[in-house]
N, C-alpha and C. Protein backbone atom coordinates (compact mmCIF):
# COMPACT_ATOMS: atom_id res chain seq x y z
N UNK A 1 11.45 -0.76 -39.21
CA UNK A 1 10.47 -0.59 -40.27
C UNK A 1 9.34 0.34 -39.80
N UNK A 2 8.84 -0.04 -38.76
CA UNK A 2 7.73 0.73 -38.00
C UNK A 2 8.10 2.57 -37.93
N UNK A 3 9.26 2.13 -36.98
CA UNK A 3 9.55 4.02 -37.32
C UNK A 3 9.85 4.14 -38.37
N UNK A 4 10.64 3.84 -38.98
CA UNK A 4 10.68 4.56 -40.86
C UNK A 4 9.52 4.71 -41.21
N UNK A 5 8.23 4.10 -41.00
CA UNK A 5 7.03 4.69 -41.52
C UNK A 5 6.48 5.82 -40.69
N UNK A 6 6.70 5.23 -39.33
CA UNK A 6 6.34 7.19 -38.74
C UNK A 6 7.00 8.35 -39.35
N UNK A 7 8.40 8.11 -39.04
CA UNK A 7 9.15 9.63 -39.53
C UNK A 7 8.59 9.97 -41.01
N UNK A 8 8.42 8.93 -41.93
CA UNK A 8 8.09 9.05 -42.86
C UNK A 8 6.20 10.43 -42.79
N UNK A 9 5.51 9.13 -42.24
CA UNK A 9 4.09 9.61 -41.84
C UNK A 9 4.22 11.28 -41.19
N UNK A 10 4.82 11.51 -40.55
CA UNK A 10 5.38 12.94 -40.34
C UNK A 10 5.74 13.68 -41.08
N UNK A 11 6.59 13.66 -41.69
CA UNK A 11 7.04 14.50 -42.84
C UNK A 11 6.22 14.72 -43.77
N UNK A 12 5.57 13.65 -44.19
CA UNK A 12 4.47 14.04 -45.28
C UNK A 12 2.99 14.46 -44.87
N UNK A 13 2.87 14.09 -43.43
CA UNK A 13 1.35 14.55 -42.82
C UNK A 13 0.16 13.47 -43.27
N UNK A 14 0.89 12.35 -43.41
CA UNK A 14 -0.11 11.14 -44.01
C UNK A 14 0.55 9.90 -44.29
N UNK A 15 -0.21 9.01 -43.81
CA UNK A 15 0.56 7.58 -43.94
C UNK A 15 -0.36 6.90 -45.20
N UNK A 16 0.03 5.64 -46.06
CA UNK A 16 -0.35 5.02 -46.47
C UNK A 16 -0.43 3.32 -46.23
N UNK A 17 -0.96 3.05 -47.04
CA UNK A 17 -1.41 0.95 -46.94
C UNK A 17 -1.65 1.01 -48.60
N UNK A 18 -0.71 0.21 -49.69
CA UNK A 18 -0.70 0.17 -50.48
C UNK A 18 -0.85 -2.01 -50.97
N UNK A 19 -2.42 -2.02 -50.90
CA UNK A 19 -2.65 -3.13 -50.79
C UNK A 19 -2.12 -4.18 -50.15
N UNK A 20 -1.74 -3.33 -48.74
CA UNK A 20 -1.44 -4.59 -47.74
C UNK A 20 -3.01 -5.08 -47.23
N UNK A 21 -3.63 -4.47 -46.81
CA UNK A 21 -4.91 -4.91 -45.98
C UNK A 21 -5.73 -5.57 -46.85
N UNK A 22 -6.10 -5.62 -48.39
CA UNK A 22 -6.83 -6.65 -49.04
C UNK A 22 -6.02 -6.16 -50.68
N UNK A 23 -6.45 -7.10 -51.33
CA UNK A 23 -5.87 -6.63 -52.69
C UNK A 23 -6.34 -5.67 -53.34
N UNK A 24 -6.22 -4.90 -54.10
CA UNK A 24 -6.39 -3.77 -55.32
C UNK A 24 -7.42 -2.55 -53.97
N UNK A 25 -6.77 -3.20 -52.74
CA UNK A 25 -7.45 -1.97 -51.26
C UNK A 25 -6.66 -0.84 -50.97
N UNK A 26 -6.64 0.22 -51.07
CA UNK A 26 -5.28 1.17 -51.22
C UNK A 26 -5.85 2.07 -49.90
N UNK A 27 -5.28 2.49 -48.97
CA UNK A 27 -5.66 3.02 -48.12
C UNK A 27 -4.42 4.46 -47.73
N UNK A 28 -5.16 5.55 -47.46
CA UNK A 28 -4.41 6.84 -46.87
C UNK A 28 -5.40 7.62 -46.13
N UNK A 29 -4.30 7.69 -45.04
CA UNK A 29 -4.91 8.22 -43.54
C UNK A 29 -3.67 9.36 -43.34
N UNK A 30 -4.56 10.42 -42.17
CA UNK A 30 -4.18 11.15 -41.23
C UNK A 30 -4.43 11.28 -39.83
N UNK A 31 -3.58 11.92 -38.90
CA UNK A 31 -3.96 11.86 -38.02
C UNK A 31 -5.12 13.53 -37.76
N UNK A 32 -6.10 13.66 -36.83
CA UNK A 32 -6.84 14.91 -36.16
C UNK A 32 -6.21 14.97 -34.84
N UNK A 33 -5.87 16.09 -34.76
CA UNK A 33 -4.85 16.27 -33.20
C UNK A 33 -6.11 17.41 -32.72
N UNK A 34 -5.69 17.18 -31.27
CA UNK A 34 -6.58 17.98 -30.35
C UNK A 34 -5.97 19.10 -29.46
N UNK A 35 -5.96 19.30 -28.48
CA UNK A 35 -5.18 20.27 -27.55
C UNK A 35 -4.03 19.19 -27.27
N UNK A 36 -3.27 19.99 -26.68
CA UNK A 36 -1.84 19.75 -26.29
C UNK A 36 -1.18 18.54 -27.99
N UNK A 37 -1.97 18.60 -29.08
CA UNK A 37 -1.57 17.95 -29.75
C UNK A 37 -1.51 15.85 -29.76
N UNK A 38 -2.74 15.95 -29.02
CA UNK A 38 -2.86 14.39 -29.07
C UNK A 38 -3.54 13.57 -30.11
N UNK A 39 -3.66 13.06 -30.75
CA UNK A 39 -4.65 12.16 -31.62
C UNK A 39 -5.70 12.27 -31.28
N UNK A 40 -6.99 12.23 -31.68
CA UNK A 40 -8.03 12.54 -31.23
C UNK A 40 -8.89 11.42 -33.04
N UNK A 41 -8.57 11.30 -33.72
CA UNK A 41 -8.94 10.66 -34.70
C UNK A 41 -8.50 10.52 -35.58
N UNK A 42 -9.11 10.51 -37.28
CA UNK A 42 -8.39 10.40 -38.10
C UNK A 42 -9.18 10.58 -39.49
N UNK A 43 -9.17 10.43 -40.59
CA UNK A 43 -9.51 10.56 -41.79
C UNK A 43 -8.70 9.68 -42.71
N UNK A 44 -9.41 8.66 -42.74
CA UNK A 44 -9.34 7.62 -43.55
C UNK A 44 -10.02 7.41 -45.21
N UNK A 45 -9.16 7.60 -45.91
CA UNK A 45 -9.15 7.02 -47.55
C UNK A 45 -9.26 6.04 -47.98
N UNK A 46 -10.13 4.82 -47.99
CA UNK A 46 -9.82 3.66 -48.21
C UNK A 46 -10.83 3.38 -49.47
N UNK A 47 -10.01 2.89 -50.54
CA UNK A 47 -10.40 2.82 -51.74
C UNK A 47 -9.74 1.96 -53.31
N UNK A 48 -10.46 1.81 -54.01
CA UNK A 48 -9.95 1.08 -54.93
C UNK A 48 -9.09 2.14 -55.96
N UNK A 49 -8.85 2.86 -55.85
CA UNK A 49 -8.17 4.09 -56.58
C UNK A 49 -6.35 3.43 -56.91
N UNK A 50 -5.84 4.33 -57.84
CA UNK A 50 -4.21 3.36 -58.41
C UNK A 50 -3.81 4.24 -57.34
N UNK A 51 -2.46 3.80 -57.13
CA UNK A 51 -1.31 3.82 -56.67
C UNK A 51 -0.33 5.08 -56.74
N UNK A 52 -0.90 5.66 -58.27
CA UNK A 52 -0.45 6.79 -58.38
C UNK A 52 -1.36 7.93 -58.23
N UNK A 53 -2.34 7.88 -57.74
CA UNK A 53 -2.95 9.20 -57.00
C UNK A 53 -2.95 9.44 -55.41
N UNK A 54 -2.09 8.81 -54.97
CA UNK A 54 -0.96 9.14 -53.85
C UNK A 54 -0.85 10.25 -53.47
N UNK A 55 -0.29 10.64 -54.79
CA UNK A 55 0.67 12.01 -54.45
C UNK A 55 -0.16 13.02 -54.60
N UNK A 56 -1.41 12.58 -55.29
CA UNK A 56 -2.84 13.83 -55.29
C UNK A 56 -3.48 13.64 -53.62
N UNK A 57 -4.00 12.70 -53.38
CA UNK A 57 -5.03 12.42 -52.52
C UNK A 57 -4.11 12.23 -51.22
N UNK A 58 -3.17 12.15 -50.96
CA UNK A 58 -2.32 11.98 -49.80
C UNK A 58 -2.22 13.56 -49.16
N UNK A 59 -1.97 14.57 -50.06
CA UNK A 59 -1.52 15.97 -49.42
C UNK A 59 -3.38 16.44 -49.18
N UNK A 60 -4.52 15.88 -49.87
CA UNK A 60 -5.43 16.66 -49.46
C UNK A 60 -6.05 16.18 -47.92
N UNK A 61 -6.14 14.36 -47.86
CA UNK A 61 -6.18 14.56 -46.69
C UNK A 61 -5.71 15.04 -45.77
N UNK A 62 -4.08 14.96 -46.09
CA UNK A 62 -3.18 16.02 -44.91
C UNK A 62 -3.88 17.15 -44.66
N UNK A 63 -4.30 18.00 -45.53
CA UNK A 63 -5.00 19.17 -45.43
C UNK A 63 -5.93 19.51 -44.63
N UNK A 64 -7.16 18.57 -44.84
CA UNK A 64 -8.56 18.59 -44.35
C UNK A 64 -7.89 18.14 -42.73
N UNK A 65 -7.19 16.71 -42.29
CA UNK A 65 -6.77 17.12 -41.14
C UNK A 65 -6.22 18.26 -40.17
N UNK A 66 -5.66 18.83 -41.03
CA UNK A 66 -4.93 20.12 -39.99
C UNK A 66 -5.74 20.83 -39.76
N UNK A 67 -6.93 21.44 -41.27
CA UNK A 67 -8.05 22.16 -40.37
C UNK A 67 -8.84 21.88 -39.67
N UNK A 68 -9.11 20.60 -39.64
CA UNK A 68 -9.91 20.19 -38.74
C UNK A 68 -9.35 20.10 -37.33
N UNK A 69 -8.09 20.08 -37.19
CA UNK A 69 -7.16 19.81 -35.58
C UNK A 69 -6.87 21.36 -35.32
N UNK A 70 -6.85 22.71 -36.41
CA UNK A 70 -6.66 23.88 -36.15
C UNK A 70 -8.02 24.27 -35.17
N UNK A 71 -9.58 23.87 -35.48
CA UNK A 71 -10.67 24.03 -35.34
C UNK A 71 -10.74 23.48 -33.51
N UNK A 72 -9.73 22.45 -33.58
CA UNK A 72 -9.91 21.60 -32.12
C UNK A 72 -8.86 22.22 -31.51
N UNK A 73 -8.25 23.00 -31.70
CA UNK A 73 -7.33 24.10 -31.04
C UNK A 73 -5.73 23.53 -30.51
N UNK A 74 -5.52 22.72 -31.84
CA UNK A 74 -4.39 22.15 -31.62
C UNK A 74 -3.52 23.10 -32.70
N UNK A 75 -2.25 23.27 -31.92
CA UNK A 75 -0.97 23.93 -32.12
C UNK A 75 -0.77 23.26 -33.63
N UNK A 76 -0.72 23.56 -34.96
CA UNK A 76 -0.35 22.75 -36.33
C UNK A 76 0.55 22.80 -36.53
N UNK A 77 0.81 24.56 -36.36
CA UNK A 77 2.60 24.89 -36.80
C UNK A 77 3.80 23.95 -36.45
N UNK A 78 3.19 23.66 -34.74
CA UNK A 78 4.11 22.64 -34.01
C UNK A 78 4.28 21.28 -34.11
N UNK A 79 3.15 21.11 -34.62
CA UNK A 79 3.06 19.89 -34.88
C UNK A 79 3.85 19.54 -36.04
N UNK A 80 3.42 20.34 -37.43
CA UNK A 80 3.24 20.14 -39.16
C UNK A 80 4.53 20.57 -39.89
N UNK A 81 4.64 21.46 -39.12
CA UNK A 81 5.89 22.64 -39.38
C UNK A 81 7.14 22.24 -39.44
C-alpha cells in the first residue's frame, strides 16, 4: 500500500490525505528537493476544500515545488521527468 502511494506520489509530483487525518480535512503535499536531489521540505495544502479540486490544486503545488527545488539547485528534469 505504502509504495503504491509513492510510485503513485511520483508520477503525479504530489501526494494526497483525503480525510484520513480528521474529517471533512483534505490534505495535498509536495516534496522541495535540494542538491543531489534530497528532500529538504515540503508544501503542504491542508484544508477544508472538496475532493474534487484535487486535480486543480494537486498539479499547482507540484509546480510551486519544482521551482522552488530548481532555485535550491536541484536537478528537476531528473527527478520530475
Amino acid at each position: 500500500m505504502l509504495r503504491e502511494e509513492l510510485t503513485r506520489c511520483r508520477h503525479l509530483g504530489f501526494g494526497q490525505d483525503m480525510r484520513e487525518i480528521m474529517l471533512r480535512v483534505n490534505v495535498i503535499r509536495a516534496p522541495i528537493l535540494g542538491i543531489r536531489e534530497r528532500m529538504v521540505g515540503c508544501i503542504i495544502l491542508l484544508g477544508t476544500f472538496a475532493e474534487s479540486m484535487v486535480g486543480k490544486y494537486g498539479p499547482q503545488i507540484a509546480d510551486m515545488t519544482k521551482q522552488v527545488s530548481y532555485k535550491l539547485r536541484a536537478d528537476i528534469k531528473k527527478k520530475f521527468m
